[in-house]
N, C-alpha and C. Protein backbone atom coordinates (compact mmCIF):
# COMPACT_ATOMS: atom_id res chain seq x y z
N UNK A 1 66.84 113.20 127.55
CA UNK A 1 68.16 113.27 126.97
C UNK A 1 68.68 111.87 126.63
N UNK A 2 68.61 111.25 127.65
CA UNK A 2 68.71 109.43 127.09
C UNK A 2 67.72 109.39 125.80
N UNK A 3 66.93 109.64 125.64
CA UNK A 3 66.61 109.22 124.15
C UNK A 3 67.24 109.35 123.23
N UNK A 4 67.57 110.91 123.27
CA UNK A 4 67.79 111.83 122.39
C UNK A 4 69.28 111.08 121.87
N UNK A 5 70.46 110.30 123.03
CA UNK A 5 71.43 110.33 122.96
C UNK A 5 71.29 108.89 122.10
N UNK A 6 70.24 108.04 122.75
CA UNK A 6 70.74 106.55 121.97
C UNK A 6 69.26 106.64 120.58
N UNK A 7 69.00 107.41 120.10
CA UNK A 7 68.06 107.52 118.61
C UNK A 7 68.04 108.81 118.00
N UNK A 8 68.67 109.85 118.69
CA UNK A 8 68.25 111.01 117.83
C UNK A 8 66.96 111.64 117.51
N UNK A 9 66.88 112.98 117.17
CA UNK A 9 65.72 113.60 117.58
C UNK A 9 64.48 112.87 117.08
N UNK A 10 64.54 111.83 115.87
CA UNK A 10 63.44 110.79 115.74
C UNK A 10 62.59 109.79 117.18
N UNK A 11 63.43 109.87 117.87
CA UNK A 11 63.36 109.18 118.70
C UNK A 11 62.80 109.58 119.98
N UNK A 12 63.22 111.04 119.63
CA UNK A 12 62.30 111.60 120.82
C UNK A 12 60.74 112.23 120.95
N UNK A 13 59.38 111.31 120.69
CA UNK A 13 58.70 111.78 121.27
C UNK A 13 57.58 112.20 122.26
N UNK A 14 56.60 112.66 122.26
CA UNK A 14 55.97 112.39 123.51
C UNK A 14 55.49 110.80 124.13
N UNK A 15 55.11 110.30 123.46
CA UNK A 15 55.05 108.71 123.78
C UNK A 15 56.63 108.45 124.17
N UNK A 16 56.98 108.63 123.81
CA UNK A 16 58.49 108.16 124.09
C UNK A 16 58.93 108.22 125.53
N UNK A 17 58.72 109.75 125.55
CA UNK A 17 59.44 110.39 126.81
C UNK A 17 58.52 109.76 128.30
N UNK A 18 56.98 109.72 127.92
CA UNK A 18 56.17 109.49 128.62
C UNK A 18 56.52 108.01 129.13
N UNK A 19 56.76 106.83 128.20
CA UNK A 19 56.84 105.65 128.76
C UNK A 19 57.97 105.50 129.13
N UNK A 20 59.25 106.20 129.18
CA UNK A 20 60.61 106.21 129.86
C UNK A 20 60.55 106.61 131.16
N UNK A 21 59.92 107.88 131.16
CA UNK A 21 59.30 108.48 132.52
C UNK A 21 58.64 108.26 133.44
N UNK A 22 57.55 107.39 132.80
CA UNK A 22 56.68 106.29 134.03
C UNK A 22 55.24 107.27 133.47
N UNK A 23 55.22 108.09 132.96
CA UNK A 23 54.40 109.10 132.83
C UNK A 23 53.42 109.24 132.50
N UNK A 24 52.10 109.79 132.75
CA UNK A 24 50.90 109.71 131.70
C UNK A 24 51.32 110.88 130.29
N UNK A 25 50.95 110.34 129.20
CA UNK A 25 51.07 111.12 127.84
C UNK A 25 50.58 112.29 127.82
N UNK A 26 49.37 112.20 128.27
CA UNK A 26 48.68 113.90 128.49
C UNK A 26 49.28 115.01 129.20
N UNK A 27 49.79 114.43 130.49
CA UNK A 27 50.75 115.19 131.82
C UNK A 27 52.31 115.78 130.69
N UNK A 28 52.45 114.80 129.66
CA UNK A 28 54.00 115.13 128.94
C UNK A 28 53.48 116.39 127.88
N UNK A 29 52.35 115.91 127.54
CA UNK A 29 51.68 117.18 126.34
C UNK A 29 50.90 118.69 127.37
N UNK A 30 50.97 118.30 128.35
CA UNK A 30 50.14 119.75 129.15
C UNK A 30 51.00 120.46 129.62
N UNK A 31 52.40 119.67 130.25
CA UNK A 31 54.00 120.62 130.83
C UNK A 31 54.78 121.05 129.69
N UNK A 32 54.40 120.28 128.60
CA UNK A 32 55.67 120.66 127.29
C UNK A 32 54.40 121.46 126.36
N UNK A 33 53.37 121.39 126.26
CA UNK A 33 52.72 122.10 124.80
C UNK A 33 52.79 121.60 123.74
N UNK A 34 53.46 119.79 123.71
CA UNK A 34 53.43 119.81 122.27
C UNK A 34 55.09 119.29 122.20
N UNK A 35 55.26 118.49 121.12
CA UNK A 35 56.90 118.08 121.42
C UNK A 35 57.58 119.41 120.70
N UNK A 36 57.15 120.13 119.63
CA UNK A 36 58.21 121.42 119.95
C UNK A 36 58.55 121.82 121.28
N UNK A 37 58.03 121.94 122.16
CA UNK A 37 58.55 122.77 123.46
C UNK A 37 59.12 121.45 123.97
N UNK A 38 58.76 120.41 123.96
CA UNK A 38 59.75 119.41 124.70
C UNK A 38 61.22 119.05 124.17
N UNK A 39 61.37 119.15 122.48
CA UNK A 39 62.42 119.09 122.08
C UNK A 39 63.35 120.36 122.40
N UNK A 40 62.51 121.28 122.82
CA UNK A 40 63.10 122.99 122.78
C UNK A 40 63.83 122.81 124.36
N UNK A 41 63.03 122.36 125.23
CA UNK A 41 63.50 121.92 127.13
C UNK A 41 64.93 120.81 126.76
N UNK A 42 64.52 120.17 126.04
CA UNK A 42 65.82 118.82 125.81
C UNK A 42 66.93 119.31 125.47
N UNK A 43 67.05 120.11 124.16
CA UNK A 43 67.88 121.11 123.58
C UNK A 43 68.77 121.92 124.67
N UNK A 44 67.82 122.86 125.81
CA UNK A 44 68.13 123.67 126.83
C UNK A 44 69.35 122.67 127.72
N UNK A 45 68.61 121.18 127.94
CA UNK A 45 69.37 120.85 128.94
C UNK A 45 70.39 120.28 128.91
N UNK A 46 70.42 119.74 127.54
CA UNK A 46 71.52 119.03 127.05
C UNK A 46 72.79 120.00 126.75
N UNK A 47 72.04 120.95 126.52
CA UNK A 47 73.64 122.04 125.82
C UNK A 47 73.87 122.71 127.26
N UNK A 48 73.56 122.31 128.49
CA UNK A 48 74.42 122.72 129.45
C UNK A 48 74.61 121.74 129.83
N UNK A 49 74.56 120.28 129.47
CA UNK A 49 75.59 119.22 130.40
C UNK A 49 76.65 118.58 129.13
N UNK A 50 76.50 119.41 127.94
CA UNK A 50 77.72 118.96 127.31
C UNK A 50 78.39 120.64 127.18
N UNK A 51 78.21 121.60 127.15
CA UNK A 51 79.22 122.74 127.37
C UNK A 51 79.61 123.14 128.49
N UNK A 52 78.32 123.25 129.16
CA UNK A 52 78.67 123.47 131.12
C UNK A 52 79.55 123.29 131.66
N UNK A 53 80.15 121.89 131.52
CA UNK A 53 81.43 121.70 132.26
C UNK A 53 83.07 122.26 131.62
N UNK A 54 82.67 122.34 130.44
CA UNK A 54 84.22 122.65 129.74
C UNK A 54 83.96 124.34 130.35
N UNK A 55 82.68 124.50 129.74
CA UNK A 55 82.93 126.39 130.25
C UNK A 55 83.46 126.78 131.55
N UNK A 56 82.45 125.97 132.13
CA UNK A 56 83.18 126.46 133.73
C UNK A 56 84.37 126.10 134.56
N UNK A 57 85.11 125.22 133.57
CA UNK A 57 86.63 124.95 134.00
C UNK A 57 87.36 126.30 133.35
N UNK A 58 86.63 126.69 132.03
CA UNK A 58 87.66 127.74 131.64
C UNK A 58 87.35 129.36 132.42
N UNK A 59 86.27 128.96 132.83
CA UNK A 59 85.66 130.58 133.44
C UNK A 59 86.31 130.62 134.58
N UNK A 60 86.74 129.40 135.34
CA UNK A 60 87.27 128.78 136.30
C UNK A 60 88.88 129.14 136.61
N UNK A 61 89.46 129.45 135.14
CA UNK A 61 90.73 128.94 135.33
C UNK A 61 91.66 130.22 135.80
N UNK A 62 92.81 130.35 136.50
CA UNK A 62 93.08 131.69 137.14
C UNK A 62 93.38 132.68 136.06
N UNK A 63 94.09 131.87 134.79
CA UNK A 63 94.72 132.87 133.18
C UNK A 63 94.34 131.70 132.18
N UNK A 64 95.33 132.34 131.34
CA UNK A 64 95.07 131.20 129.68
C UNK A 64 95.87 130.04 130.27
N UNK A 65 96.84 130.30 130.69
CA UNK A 65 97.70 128.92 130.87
C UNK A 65 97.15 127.89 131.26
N UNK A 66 96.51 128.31 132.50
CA UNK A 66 95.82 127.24 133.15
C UNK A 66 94.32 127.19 132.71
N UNK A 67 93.92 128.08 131.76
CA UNK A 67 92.63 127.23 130.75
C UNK A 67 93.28 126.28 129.85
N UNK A 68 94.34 126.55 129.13
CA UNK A 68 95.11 125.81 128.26
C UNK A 68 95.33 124.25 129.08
N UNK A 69 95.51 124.30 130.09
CA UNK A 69 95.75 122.88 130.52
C UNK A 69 94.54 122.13 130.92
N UNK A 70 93.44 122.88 130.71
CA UNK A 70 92.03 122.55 131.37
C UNK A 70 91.50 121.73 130.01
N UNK A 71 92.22 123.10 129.24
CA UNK A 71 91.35 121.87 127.61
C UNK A 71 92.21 120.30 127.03
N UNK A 72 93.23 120.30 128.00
CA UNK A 72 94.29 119.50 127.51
C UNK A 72 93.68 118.05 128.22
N UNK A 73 93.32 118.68 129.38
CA UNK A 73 92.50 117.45 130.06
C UNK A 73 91.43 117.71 129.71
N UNK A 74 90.09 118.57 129.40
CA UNK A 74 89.16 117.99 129.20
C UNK A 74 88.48 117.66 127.60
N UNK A 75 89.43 117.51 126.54
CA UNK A 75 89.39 117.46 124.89
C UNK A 75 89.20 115.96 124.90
N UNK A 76 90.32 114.97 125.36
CA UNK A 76 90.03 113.68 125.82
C UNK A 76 88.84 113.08 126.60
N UNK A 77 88.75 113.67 127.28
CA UNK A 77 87.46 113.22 128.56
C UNK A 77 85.91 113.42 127.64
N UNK A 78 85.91 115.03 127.18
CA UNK A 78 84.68 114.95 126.42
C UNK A 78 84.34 113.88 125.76
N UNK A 79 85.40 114.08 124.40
CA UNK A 79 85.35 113.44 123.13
C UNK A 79 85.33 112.14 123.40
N UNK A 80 85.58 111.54 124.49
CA UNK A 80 85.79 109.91 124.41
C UNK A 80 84.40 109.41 125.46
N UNK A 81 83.31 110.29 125.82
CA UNK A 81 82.22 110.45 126.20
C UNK A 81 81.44 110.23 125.19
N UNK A 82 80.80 108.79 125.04
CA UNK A 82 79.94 108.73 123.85
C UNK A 82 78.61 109.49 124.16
N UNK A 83 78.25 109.18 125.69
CA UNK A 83 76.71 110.26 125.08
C UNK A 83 77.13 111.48 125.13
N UNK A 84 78.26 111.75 125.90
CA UNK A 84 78.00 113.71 125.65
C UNK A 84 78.12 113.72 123.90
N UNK A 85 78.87 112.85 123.77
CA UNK A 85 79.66 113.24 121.64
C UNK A 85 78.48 113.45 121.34
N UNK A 86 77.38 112.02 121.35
CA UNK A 86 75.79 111.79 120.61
C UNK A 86 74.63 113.47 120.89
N UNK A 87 75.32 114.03 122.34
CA UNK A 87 74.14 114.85 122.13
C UNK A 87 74.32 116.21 121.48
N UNK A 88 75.82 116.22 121.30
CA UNK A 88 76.65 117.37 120.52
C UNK A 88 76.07 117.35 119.27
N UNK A 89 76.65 116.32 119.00
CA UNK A 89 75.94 115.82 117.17
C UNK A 89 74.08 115.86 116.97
N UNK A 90 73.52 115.55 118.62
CA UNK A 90 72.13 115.66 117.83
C UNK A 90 71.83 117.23 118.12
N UNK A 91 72.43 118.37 118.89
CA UNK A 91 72.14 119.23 118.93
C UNK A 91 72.76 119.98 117.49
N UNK A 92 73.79 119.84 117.28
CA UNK A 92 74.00 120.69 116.05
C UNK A 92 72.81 119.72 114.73
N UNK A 93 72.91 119.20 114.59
CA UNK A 93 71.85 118.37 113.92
C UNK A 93 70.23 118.88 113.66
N UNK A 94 69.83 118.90 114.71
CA UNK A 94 68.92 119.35 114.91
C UNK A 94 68.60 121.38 114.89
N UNK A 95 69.68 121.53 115.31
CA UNK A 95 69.60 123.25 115.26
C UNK A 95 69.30 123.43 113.70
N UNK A 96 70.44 122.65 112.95
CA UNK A 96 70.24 123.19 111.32
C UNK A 96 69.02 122.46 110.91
N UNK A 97 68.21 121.65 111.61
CA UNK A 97 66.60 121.27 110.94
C UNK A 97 65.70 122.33 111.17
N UNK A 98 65.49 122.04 112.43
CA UNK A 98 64.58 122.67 113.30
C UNK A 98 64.73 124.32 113.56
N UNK A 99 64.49 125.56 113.04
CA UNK A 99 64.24 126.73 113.68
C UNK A 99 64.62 126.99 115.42
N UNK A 100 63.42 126.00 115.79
CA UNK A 100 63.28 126.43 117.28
C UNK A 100 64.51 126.29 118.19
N UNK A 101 65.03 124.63 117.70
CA UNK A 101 66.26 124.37 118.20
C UNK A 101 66.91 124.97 117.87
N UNK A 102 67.12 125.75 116.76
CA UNK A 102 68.47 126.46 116.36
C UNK A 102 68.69 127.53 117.34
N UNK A 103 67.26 128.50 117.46
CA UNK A 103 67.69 129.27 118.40
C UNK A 103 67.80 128.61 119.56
N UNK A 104 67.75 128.02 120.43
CA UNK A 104 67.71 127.59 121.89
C UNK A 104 69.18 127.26 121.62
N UNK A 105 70.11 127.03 120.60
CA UNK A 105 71.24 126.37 120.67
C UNK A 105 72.06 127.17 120.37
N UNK A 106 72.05 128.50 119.27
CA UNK A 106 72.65 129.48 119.12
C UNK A 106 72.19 130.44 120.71
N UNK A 107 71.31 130.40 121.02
CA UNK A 107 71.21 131.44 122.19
C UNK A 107 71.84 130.82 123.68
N UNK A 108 71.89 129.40 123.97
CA UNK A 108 73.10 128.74 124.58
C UNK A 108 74.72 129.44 124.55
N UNK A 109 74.90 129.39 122.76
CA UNK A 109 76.35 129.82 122.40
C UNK A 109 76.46 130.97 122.56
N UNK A 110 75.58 131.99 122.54
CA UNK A 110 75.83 133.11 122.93
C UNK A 110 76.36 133.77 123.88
N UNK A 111 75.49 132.70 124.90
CA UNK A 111 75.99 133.27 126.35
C UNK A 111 76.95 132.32 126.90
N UNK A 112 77.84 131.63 126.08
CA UNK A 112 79.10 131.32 126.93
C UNK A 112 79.65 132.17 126.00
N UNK A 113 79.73 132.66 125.14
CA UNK A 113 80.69 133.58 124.24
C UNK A 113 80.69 135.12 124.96
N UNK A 114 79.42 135.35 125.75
CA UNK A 114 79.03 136.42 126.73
C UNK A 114 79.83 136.06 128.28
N UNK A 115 79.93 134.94 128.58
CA UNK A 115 80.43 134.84 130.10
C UNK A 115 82.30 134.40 130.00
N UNK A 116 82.26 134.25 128.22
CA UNK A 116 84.26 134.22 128.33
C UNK A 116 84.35 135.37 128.20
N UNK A 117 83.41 136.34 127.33
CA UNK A 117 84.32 137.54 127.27
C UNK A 117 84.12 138.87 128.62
N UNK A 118 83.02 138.30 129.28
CA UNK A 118 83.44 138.68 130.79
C UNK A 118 84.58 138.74 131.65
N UNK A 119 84.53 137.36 131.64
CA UNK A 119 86.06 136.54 132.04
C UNK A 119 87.37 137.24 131.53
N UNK A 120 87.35 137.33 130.07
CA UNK A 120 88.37 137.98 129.25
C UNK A 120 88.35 139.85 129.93
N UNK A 121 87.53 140.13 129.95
CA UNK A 121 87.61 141.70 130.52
C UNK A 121 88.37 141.36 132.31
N UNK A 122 87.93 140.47 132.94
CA UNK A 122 88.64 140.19 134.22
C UNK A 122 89.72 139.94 134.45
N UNK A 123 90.68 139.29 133.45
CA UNK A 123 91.93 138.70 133.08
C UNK A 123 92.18 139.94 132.51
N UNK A 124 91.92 141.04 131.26
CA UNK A 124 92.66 141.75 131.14
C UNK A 124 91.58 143.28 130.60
N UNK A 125 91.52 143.95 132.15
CA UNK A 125 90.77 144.88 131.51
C UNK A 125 91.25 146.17 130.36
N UNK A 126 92.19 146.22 130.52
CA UNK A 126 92.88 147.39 129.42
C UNK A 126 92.47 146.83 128.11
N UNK A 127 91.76 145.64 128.02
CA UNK A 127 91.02 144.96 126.43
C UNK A 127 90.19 145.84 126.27
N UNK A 128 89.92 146.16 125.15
CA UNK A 128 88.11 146.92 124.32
C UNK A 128 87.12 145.86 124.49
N UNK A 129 85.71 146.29 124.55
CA UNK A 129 84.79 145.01 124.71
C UNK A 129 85.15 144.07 123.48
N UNK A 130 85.14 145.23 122.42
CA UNK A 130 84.98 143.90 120.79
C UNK A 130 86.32 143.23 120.97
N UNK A 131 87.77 143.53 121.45
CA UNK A 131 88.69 142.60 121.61
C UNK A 131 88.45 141.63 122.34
N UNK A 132 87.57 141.77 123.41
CA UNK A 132 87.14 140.33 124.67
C UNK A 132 86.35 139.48 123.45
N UNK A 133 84.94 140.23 123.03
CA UNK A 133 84.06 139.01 122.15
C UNK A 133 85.10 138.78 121.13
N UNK A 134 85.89 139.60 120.55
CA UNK A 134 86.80 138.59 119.95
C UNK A 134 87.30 136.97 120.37
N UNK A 135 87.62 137.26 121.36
CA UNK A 135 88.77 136.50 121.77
C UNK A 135 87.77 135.30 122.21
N UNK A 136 86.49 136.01 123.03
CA UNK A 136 85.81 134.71 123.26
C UNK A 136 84.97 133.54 121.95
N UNK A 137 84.75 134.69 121.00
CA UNK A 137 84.63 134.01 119.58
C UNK A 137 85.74 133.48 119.08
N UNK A 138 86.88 133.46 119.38
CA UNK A 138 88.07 132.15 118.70
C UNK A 138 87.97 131.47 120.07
N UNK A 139 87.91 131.34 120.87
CA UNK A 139 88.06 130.48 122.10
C UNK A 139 86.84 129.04 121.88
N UNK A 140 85.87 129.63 121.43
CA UNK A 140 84.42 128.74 121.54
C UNK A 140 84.62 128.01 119.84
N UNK A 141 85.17 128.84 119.05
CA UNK A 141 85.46 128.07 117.81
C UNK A 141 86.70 127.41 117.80
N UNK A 142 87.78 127.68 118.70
CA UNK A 142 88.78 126.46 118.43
C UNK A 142 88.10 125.50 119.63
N UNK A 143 87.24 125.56 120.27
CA UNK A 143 86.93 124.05 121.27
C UNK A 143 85.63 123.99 120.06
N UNK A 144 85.38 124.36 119.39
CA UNK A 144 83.87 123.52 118.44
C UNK A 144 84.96 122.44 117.80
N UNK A 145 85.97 123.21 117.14
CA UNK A 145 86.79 122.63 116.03
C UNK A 145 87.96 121.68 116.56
N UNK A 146 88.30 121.63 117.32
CA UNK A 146 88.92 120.65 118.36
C UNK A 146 88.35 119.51 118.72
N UNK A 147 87.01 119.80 119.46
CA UNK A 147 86.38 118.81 119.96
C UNK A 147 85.63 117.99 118.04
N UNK A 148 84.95 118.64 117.60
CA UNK A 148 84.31 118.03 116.23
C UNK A 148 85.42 117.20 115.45
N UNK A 149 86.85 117.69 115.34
CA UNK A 149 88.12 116.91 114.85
C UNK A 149 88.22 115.56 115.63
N UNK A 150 88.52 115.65 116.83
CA UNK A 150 88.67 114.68 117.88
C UNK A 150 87.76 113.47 117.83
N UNK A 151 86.77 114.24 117.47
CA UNK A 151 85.04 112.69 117.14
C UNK A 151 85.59 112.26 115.97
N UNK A 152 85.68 112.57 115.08
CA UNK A 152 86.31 111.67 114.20
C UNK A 152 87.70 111.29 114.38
N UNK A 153 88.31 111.79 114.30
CA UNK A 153 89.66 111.44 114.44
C UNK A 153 90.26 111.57 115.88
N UNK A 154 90.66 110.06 116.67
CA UNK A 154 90.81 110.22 118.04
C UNK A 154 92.61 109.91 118.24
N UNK A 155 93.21 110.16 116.70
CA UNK A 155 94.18 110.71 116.29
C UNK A 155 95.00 112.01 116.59
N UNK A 156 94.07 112.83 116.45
CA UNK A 156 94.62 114.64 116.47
C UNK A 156 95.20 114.67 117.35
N UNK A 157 96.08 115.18 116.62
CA UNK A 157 97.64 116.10 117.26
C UNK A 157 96.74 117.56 118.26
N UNK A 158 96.10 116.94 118.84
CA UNK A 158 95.31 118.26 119.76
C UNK A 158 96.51 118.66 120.73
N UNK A 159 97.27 117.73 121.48
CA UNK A 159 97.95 118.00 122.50
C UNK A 159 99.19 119.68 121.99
N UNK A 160 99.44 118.74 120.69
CA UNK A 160 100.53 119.70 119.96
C UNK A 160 99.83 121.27 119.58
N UNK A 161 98.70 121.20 119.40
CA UNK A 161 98.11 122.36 119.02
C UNK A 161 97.70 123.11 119.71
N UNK A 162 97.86 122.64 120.94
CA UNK A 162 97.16 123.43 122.67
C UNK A 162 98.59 123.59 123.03
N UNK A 163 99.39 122.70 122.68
CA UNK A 163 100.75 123.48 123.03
C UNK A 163 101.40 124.86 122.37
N UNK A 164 101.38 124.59 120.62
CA UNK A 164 101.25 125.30 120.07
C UNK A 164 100.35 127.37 120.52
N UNK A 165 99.19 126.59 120.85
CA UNK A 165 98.43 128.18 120.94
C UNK A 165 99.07 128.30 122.74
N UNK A 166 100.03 127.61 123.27
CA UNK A 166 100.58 128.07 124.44
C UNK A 166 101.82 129.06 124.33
N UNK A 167 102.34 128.46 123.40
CA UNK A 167 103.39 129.40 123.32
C UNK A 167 102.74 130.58 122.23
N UNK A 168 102.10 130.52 121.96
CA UNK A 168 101.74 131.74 120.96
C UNK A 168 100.61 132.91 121.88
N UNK A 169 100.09 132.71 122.82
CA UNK A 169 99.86 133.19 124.47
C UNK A 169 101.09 133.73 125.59
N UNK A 170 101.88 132.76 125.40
CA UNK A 170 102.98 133.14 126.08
C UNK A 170 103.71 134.65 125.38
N UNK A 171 103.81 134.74 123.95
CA UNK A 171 104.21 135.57 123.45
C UNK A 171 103.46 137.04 123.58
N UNK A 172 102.22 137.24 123.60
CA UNK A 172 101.49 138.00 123.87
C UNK A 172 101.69 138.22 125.10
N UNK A 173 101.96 137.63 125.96
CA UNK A 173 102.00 137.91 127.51
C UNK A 173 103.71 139.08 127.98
N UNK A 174 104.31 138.55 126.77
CA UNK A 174 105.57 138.98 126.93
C UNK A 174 105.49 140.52 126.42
C-alpha cells in the first residue's frame, strides 16, 4: 500500500513489493499468482483502511444525528490524510482501468452499502428493504461526493451542508 500511495498503480510491482518487503521475488509471484492478484490483495486492503473507519463510526453511531456529527469530524481528518486521499484516488483510478480492480472495489462498495442498510433497518424497521438500500445508496454517495469535493477544494462549505442535511433529518424525524 505504501507504494501504491507514493507512485500509483505503476509503481506497484512484483520487484517492487519484493524489495520493500525484504522478500524473495519468486515467494511474491507464488503467494500472489502474478501481480494481477497482488494488485487485486492491495485493492482489498486499502479500501478497508480508507472506508473502514468512516463506515464503522457510522454503523457505530446510535441515529443520524450522531452519524451526522461523525462525518463532521471525520470529512476533515480523512481528506487532510494525504495517503488515505492518494489511495482513494489510486483505487478509483485503477477500478476504471483495470476489470479486476473494478470488481474488488465495486464489491468493497457493495457491502458497506449492504451493512448501512442493515443499520438503516435497525434504526428504523417499519422501512421497506429498497427504502434502507435507498438510503444507504445516498449515504455512500454524499460521503464519495463530499469527501472527492473536499480533495480539491479544502474550501467546501461541508460543515454547512452536514448541517443543512441535519435539519432536513430532523424534519423527517418530526
Amino acid at each position: 500500500m505504501e507504494l501504491l500511495a507514493e507512485g500509483g498503480w505503476p509503481a506497484v510491482t512484483t520487484r517492487a513489493v519484493a524489495e520493500r518487503a525484504g522478500a524473495n521475488l519468486g515467494l511474491i509471484h507464488y503467494h500472489f499468482g502474478g501481480s494481477a492478484n497482488l494488485h487485486a490483495a492491495i485493492a482489498r486492503r486499502a479500501t478497508e483502511v480508507v472506508v473502514n473507519p468512516v463506515l464503522d463510526e457510522l454503523l457505530g453511531a446510535p441515529d443520524e444525528h450522531a452519524a451526522l456529527g461523525a462525518l463532521r469530524r471525520l470529512l476533515p481528518a480523512t481528506t487532510d490524510d494525504t495517503r488515505a486521499t492518494r489511495l482513494a484516488v489510486e483505487l478509483i483510478a485503477g477500478a476504471m482501468r483495470d476489470p479486476l480492480l473494478g470488481e474488488v472495489l465495486r464489491d468493497q462498495l457493495r457491502q458497506a452499502r449492504a451493512d448501512l442498510a442493515d443499520r438503516m433497518g435497525q434504526l428504523h424497521p417499519d422501512w421497506t428493504p429498497q427504502r434502507r438500500v435507498g438510503a444507504a445508496t445516498l449515504i455512500v454517495a454524499l460521503l464519495d461526493g463530499l469527501m472527492l469535493h473536499r480533495m480539491v477544494d479544502h474550501d467546501l462549505p461541508a460543515d454547512q451542508a452536514l448541517e443543512t442535511l441535519g435539519e432536513l433529518v430532523a424534519r423527517t424525524d418530526s
